[in-house]
Protein backbone atom coordinates (compact mmCIF):
# COMPACT_ATOMS: atom_id res chain seq x y z
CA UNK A 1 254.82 -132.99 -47.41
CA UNK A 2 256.58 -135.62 -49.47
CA UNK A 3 259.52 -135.84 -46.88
CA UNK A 4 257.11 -136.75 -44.19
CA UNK A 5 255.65 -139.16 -46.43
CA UNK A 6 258.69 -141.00 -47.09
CA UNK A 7 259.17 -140.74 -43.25
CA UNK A 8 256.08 -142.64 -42.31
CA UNK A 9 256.81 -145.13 -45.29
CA UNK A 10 260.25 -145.95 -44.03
CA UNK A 11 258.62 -146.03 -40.48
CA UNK A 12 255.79 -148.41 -41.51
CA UNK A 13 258.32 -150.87 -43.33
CA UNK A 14 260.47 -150.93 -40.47
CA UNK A 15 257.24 -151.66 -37.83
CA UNK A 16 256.75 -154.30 -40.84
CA UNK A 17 260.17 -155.83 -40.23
CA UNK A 18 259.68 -156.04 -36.79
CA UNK A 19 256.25 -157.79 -36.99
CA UNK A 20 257.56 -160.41 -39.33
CA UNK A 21 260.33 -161.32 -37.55
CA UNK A 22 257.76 -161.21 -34.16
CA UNK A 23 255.74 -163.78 -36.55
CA UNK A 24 258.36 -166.22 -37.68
CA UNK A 25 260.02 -166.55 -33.46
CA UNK A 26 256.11 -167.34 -32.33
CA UNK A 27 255.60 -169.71 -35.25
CA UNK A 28 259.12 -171.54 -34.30
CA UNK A 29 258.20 -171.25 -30.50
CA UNK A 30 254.70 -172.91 -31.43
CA UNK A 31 256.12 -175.70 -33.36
CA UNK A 32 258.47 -176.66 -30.64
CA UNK A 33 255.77 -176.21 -28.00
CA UNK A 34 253.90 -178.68 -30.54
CA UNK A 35 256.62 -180.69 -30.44
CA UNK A 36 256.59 -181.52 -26.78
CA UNK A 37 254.85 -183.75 -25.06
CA UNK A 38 253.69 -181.75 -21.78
CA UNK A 39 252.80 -178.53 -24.17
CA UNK A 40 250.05 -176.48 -22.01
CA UNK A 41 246.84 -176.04 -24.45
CA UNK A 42 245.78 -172.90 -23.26
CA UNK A 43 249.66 -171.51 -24.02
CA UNK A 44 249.44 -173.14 -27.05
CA UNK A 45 246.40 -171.28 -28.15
CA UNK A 46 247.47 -167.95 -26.72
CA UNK A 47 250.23 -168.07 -28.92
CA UNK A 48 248.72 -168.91 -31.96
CA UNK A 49 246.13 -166.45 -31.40
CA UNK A 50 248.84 -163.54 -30.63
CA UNK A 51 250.51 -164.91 -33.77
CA UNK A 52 247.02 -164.32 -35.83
CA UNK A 53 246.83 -160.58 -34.39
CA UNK A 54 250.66 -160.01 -35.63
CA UNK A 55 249.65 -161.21 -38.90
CA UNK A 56 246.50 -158.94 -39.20
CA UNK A 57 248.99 -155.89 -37.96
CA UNK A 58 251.15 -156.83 -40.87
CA UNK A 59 248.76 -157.00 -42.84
CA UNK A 60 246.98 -153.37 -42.10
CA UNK A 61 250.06 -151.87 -42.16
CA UNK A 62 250.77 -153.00 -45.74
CA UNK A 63 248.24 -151.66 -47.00
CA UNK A 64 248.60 -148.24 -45.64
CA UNK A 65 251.96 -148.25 -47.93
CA UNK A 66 250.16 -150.21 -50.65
CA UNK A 67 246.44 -150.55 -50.77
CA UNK A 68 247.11 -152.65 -53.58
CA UNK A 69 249.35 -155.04 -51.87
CA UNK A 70 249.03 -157.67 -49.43
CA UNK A 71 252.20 -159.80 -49.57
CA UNK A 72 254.62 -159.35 -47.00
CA UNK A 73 258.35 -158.87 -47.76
CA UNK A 74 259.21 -162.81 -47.88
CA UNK A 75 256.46 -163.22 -50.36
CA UNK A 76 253.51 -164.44 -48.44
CA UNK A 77 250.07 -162.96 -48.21
């Protein structure tokens, strides 16, 4: 039982990983959009909004390892 614990801990920090680094590229891709001077709205807020719903996933999947803990691994809740 504690095996497959430590299976589906290593499994949830790796989907955490994976989120976070799916965060930062659609928080660089939003500035640069941003940044432009023909950026498309509606892409713009699609992205945001997908970057919200990666944040949320992070989130809930923290606190399956840590019901006590909300920060991700670079320090930010």
């Amino acid at each position: 039982m504690r095996e497959q614990r430590a299976v589906k801990a290593e499994v949830l920090r790796d989907r955490i990983l994976q989120l976070e680094t799916e965060h930062g590229d659609l928080d660089r891709l939003i500035d640069r959009m941003a940044d432009t001077a023909d950026y498309d709205d509606l892409e713009l807020q699609k992205l945001k909004k997908r970057k919200l719903k990666v944040k949320d996933n992070i989130i809930l999947l923290q606190l399956q390892l840590d019901p006590d803990s909300t920060k991700t691994s670079d320090g930010h809740a």
